[in-house]
N, C-alpha and C. Protein backbone atom coordinates (compact mmCIF):
# COMPACT_ATOMS: atom_id res chain seq x y z
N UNK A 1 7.59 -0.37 7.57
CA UNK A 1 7.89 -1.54 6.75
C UNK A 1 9.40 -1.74 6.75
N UNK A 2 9.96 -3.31 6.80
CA UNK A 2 10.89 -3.55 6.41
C UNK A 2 11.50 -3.74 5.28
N UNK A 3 12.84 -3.42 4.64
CA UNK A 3 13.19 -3.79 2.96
C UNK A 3 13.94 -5.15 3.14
N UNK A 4 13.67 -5.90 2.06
CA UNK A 4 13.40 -7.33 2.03
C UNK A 4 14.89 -7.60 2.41
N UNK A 5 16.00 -6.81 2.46
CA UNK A 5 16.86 -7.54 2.42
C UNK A 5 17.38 -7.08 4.63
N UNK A 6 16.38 -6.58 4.89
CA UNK A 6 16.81 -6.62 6.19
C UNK A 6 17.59 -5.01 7.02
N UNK A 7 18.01 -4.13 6.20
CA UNK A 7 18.71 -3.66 6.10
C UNK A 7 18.38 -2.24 6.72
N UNK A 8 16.88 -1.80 5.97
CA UNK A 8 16.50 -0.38 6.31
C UNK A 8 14.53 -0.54 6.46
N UNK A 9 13.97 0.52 7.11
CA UNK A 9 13.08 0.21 7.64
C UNK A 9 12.69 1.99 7.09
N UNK A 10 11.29 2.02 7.07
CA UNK A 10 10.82 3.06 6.47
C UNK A 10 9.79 3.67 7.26
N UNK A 11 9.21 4.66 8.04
CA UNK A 11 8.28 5.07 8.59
C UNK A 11 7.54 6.18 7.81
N UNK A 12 6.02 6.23 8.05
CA UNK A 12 5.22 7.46 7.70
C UNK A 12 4.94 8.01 8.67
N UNK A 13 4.37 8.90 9.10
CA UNK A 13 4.06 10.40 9.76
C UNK A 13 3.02 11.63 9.50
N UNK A 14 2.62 11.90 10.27
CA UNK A 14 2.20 12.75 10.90
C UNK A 14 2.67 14.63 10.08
N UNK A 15 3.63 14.17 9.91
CA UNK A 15 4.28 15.41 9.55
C UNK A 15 4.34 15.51 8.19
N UNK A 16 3.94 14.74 7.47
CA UNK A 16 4.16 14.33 5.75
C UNK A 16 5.17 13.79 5.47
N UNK A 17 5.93 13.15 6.19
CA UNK A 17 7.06 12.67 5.53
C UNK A 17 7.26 11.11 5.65
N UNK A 18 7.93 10.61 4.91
CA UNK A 18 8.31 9.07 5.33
C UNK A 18 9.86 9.10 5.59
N UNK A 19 10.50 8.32 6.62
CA UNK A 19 12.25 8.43 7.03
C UNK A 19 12.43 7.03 6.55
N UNK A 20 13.85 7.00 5.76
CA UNK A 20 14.39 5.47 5.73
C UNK A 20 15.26 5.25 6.63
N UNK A 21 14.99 4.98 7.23
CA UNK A 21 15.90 4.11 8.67
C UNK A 21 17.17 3.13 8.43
N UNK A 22 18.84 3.20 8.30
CA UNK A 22 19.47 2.22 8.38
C UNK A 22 19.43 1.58 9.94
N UNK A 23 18.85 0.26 9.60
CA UNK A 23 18.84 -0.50 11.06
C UNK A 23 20.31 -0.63 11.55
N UNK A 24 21.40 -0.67 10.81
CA UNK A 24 22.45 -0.87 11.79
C UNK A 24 23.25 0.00 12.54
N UNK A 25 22.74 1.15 12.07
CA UNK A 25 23.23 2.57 12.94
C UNK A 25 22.05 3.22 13.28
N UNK A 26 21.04 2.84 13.37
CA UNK A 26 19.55 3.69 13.89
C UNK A 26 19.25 4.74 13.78
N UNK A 27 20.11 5.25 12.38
CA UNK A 27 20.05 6.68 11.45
C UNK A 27 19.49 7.19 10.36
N UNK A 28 18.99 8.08 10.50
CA UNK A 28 17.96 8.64 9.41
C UNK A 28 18.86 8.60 8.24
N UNK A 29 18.23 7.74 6.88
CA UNK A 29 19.16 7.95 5.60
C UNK A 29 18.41 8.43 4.62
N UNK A 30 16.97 8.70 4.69
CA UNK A 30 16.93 9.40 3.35
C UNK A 30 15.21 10.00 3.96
N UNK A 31 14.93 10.96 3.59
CA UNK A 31 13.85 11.75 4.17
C UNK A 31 12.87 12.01 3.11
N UNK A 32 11.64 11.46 2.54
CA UNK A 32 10.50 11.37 1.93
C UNK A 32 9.73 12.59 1.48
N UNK A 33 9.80 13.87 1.14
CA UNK A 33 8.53 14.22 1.42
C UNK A 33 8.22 15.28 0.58
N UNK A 34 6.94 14.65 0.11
CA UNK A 34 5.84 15.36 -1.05
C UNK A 34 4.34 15.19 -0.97
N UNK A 35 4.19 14.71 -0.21
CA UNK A 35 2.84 14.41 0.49
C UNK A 35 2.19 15.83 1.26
N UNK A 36 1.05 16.13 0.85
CA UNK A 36 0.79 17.51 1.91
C UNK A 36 -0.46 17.02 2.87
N UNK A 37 -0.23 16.07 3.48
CA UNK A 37 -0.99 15.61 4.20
C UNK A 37 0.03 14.38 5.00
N UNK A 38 -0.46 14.20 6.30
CA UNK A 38 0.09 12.67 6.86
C UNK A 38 -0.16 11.28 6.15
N UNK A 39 0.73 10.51 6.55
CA UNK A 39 0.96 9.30 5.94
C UNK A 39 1.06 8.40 6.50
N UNK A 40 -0.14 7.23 6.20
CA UNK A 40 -0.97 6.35 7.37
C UNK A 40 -0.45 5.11 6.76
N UNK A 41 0.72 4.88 5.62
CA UNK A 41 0.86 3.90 4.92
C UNK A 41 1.93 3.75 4.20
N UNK A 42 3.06 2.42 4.41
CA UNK A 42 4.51 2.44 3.56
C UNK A 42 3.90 1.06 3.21
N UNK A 43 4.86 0.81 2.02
CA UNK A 43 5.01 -0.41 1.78
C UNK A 43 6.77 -0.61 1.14
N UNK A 44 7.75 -1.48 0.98
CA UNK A 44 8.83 -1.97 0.12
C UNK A 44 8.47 -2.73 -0.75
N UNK A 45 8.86 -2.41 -2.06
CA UNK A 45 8.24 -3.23 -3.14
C UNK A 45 9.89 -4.81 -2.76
N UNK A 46 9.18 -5.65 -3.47
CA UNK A 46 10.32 -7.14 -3.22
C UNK A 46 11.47 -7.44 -3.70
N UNK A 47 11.85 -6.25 -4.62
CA UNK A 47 13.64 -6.15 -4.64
C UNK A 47 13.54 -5.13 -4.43
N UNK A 48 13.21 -4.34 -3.37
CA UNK A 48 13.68 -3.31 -2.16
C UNK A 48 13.81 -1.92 -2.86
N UNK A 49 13.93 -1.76 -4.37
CA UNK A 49 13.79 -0.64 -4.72
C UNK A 49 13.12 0.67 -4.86
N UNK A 50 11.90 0.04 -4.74
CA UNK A 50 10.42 1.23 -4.69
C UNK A 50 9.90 1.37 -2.97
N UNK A 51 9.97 2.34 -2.43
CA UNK A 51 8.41 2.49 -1.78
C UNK A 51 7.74 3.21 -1.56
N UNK A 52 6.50 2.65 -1.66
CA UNK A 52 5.04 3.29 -1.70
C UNK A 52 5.02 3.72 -0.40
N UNK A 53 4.28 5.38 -0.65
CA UNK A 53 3.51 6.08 0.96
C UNK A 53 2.13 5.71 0.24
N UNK A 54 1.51 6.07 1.17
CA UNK A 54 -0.17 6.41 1.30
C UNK A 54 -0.70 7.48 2.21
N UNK A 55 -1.27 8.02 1.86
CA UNK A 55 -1.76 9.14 2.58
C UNK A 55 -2.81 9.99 2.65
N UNK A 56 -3.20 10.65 3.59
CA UNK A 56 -4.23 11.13 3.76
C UNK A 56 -4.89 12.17 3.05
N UNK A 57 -3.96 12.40 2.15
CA UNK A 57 -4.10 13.09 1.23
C UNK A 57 -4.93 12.64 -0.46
N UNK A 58 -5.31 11.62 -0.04
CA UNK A 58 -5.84 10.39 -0.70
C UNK A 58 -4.79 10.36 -2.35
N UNK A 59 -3.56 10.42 -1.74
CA UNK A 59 -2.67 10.20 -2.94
C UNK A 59 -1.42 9.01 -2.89
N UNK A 60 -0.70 8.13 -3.54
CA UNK A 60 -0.01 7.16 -3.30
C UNK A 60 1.48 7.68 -4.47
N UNK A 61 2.69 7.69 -3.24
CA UNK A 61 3.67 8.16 -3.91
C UNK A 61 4.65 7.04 -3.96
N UNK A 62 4.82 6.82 -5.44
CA UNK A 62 5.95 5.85 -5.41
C UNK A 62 7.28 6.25 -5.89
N UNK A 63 7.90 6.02 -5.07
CA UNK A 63 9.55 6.82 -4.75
C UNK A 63 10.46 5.43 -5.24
N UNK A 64 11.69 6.17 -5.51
CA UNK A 64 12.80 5.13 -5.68
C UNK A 64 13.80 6.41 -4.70
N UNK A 65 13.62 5.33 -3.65
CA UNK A 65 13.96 6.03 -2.47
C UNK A 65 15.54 6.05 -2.03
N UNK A 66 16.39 5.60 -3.08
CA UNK A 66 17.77 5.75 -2.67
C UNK A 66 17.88 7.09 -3.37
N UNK A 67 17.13 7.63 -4.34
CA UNK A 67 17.90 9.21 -4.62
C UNK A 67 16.50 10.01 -4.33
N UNK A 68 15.65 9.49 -3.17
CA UNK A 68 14.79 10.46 -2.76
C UNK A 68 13.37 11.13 -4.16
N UNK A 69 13.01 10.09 -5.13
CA UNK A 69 12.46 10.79 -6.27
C UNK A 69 11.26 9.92 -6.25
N UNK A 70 10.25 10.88 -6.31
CA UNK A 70 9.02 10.54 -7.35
C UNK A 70 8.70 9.61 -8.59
N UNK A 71 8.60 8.82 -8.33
CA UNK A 71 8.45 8.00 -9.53
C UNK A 71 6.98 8.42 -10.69
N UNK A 72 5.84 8.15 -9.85
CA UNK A 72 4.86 8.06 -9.82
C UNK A 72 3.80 8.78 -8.82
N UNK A 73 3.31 9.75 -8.58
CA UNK A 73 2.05 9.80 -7.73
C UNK A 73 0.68 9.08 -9.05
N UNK A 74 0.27 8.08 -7.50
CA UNK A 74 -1.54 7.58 -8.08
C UNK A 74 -1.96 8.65 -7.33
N UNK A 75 -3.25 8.83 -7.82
CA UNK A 75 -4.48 9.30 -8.13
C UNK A 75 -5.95 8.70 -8.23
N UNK A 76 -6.90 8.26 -7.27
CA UNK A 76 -8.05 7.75 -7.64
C UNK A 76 -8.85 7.58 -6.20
N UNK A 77 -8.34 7.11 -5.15
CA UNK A 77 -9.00 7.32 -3.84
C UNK A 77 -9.94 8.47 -3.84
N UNK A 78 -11.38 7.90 -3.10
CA UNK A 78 -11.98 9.49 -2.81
C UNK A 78 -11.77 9.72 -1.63
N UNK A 79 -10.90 8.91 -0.73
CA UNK A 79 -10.43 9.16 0.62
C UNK A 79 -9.07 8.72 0.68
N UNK A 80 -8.50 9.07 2.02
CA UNK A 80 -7.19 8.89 2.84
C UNK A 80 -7.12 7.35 2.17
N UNK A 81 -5.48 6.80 1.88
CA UNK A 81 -4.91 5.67 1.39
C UNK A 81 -4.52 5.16 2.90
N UNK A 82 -5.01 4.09 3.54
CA UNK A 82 -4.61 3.80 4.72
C UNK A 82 -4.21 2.45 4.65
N UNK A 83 -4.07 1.69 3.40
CA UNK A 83 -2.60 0.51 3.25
C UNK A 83 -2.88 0.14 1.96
N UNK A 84 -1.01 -0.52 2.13
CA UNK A 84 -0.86 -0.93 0.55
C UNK A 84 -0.02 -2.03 1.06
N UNK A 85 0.22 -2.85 -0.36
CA UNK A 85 1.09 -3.90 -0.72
C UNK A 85 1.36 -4.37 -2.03
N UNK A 86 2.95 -4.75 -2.38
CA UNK A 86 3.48 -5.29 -3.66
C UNK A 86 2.95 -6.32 -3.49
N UNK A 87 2.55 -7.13 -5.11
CA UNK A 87 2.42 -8.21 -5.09
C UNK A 87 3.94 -8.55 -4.92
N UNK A 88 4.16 -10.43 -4.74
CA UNK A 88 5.30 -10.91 -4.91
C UNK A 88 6.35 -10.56 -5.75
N UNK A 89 5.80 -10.57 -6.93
CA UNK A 89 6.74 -10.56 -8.02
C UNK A 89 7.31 -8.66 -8.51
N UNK A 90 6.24 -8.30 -7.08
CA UNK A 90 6.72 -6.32 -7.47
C UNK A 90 6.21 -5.08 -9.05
N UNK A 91 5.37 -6.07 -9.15
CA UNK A 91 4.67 -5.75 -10.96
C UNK A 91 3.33 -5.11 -9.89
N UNK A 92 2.98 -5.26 -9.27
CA UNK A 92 1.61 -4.50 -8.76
C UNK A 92 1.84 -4.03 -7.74
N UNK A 93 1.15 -2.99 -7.26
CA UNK A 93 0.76 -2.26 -6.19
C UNK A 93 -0.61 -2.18 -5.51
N UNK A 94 -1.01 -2.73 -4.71
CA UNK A 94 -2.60 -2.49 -4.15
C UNK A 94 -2.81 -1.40 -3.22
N UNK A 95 -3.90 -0.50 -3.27
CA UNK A 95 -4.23 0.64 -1.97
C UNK A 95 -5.35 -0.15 -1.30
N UNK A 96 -5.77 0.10 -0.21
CA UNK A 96 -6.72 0.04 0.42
C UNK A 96 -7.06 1.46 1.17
N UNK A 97 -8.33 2.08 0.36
CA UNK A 97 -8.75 3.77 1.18
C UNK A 97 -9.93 3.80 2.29
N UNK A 98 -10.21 4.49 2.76
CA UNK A 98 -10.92 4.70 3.70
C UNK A 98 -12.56 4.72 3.49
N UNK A 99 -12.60 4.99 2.27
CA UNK A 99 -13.93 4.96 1.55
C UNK A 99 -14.49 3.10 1.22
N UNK A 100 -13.32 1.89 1.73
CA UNK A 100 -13.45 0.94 1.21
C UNK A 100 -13.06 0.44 0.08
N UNK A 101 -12.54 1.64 -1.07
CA UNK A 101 -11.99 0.76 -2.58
C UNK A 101 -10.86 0.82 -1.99
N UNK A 102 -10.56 -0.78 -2.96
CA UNK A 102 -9.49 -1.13 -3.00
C UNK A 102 -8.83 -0.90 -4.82
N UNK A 103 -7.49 -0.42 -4.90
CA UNK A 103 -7.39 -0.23 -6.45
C UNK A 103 -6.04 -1.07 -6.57
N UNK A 104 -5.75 -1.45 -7.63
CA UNK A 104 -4.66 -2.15 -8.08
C UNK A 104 -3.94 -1.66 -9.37
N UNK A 105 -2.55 -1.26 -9.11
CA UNK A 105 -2.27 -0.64 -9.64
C UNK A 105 -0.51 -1.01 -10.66
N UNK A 106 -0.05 -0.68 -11.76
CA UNK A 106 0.91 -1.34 -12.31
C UNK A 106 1.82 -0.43 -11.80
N UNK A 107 3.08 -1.38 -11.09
CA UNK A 107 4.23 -0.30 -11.09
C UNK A 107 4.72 0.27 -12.39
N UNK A 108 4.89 -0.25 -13.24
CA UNK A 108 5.77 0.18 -14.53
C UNK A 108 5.27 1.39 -15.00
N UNK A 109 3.81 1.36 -14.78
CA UNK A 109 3.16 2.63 -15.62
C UNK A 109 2.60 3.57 -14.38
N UNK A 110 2.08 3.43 -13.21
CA UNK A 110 1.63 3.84 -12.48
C UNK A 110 -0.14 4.08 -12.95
N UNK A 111 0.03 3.32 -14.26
CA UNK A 111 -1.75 3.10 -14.20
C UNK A 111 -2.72 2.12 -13.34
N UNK A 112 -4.09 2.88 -13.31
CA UNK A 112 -4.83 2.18 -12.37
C UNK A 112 -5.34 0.36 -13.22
N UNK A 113 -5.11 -0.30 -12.45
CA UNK A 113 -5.90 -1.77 -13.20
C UNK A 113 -7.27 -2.32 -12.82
N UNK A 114 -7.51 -2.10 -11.73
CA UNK A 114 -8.20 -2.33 -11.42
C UNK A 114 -9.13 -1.62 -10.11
N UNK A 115 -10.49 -2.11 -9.45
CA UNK A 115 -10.64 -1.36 -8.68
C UNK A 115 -12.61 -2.60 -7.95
N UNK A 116 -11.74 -2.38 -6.35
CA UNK A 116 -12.49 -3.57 -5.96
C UNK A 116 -13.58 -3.42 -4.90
N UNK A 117 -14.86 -2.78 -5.16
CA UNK A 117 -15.87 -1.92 -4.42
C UNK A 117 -16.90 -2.86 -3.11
N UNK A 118 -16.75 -3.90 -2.63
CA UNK A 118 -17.27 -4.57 -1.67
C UNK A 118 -17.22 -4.26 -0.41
N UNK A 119 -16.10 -3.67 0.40
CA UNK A 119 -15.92 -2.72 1.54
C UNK A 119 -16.68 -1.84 2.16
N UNK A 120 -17.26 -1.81 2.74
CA UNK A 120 -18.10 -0.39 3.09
C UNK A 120 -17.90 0.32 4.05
N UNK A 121 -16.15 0.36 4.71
CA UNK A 121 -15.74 0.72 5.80
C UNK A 121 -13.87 0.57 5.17
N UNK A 122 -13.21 1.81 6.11
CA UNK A 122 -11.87 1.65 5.80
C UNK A 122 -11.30 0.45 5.17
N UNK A 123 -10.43 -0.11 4.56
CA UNK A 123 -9.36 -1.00 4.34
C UNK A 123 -8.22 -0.62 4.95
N UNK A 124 -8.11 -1.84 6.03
CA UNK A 124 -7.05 -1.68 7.41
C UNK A 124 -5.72 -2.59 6.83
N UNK A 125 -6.12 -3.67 5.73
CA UNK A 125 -5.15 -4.55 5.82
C UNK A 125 -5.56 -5.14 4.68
N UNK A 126 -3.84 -5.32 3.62
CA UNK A 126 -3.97 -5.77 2.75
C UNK A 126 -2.84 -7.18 2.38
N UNK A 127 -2.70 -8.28 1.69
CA UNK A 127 -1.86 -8.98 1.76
C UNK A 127 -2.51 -10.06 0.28
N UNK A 128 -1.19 -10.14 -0.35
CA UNK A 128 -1.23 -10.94 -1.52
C UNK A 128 -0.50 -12.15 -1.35
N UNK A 129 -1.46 -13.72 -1.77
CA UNK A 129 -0.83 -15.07 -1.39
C UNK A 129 0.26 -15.19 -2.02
N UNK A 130 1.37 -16.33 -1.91
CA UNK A 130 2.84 -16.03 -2.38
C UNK A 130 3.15 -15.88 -3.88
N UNK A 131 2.12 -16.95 -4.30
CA UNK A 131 1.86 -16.96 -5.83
C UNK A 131 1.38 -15.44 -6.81
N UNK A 132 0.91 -14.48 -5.68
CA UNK A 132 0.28 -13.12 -6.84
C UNK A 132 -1.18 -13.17 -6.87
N UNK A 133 -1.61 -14.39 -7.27
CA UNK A 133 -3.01 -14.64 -7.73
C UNK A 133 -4.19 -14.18 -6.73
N UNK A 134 -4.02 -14.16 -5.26
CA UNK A 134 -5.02 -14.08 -4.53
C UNK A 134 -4.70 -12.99 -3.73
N UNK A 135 -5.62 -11.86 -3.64
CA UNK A 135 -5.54 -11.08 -2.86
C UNK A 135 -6.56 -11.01 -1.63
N UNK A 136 -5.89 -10.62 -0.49
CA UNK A 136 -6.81 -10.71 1.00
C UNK A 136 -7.11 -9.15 1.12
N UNK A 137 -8.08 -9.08 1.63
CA UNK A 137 -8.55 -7.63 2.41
C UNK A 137 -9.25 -7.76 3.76
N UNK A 138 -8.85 -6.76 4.29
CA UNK A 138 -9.54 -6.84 5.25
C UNK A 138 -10.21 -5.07 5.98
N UNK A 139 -11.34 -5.21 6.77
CA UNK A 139 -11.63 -3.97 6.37
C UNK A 139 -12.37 -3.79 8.07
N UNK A 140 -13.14 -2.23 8.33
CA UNK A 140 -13.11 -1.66 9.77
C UNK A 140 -14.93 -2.31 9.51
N UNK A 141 -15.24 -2.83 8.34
CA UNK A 141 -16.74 -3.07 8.22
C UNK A 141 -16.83 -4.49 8.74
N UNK A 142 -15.98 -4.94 9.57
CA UNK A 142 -15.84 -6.19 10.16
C UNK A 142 -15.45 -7.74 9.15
N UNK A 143 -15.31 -7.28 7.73
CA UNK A 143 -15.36 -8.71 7.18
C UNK A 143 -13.28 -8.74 6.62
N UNK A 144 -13.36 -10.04 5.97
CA UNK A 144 -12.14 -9.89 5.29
C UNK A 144 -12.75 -10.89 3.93
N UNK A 145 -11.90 -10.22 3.20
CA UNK A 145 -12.36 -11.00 1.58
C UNK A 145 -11.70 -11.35 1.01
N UNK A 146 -11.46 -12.44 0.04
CA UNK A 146 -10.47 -12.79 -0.59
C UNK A 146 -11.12 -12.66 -2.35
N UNK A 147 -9.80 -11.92 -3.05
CA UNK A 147 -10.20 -11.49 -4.49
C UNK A 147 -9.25 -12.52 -5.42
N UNK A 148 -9.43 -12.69 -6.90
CA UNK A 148 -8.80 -13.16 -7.64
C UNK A 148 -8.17 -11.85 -8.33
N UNK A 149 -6.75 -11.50 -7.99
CA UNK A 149 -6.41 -10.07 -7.97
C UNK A 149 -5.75 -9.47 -9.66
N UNK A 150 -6.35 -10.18 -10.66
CA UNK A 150 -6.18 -9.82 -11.85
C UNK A 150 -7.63 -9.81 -12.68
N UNK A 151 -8.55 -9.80 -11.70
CA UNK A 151 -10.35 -9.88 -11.72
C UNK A 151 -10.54 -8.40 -10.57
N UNK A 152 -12.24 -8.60 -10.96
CA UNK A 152 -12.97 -8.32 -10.06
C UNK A 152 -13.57 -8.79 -8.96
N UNK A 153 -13.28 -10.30 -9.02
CA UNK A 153 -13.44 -11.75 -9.03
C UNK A 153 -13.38 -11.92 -7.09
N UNK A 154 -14.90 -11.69 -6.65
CA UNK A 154 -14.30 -11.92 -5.20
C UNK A 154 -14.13 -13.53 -5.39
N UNK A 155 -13.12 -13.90 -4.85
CA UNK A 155 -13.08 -15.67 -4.48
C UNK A 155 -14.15 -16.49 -3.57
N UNK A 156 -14.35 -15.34 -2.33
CA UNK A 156 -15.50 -15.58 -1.15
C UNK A 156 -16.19 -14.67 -0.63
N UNK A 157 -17.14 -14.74 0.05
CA UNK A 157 -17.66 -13.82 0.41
C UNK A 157 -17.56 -13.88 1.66
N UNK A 158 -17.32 -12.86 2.82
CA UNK A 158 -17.20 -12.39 4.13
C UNK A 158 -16.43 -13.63 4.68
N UNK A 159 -15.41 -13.57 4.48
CA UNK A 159 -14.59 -14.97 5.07
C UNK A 159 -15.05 -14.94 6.80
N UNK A 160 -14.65 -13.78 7.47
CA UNK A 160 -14.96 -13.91 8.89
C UNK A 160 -16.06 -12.48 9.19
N UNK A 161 -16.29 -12.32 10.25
CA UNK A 161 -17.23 -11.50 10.97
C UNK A 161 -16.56 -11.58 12.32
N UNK A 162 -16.05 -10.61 13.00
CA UNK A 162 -14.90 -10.54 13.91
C UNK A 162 -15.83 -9.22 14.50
N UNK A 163 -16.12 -9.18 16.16
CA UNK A 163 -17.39 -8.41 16.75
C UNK A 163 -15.78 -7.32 17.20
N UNK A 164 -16.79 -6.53 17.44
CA UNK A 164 -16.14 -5.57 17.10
C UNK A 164 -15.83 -5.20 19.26
């Protein structure tokens, strides 16, 4: 993932760790790691301060990654966290696990809000419309769905069917 302002770029791994990358010297600046498992998932929250790993460890660590710290580990996946995303405004956090839930979660508190069970295959891909209100999923069970992301509230059902 990129941080919104262009600047530094974040990778997960294999090894448990996530690296923050300054893009203008292509140098490792700050090194991630509390995860005891690999990490299939970054996100930058939208004023660049937080980011979320995910991992296979079915745990989600939210760091304030200029002094390398723990903010928050979630807790609730019964599988590997294999993507996330801030809403716009950086007040939420979404996972998508391997088991198919999707959970939504408050940065401020690191409590769970919600939790969105229609999936019946990984969640590969997650993305919130610009406004906050609508959340997309998309998943390895071939469909993608669109939620009302302060509900349970699917908006549609199986938007596409994409053959595999």
């Amino acid at each position: 993932a990129i941080s919104p302002d262009g600047q530094f770029m974040v990778t997960g791994s294999d090894d448990q760790s996530a690296i923050v990358w300054d893009l203008k010297t292509r140098q490792p600046k700050v090194t991630l790691k509390e995860h005891v498992n690999e990490i299939w998932s970054v996100a930058f929250s939208p004023d660049g301060k937080w980011i979320a790993t995910g991992s296979y460890d079915r745990s989600i660590k939210l760091w304030n990654w200029r002094n390398a710290s723990v903010a928050y580990t979630l807790r609730g996946h019964a599988s590997g966290v294999r993507s996330l995303a801030f809403s716009p405004d950086g007040k939420r956090l979404v996972s998508g696990g391997d088991a198919g839930a999707i959970k939504v979660w408050d940065v401020s508190t690191g409590n769970e809000l919600v939790t969105f069970n229609r999936h019946t295959e990984r969640v590969t891909a997650l993305a919130f419309s610009p406004d906050g209100l609508i959340l997309a999923s998309a998943s390895r069970d071939r469909s993608v769905r669109l939620w009302r992301a302060a509900s349970k509230d699917e908006v549609t059902q199986h938007l596409s069917q994409v053959s595999r």
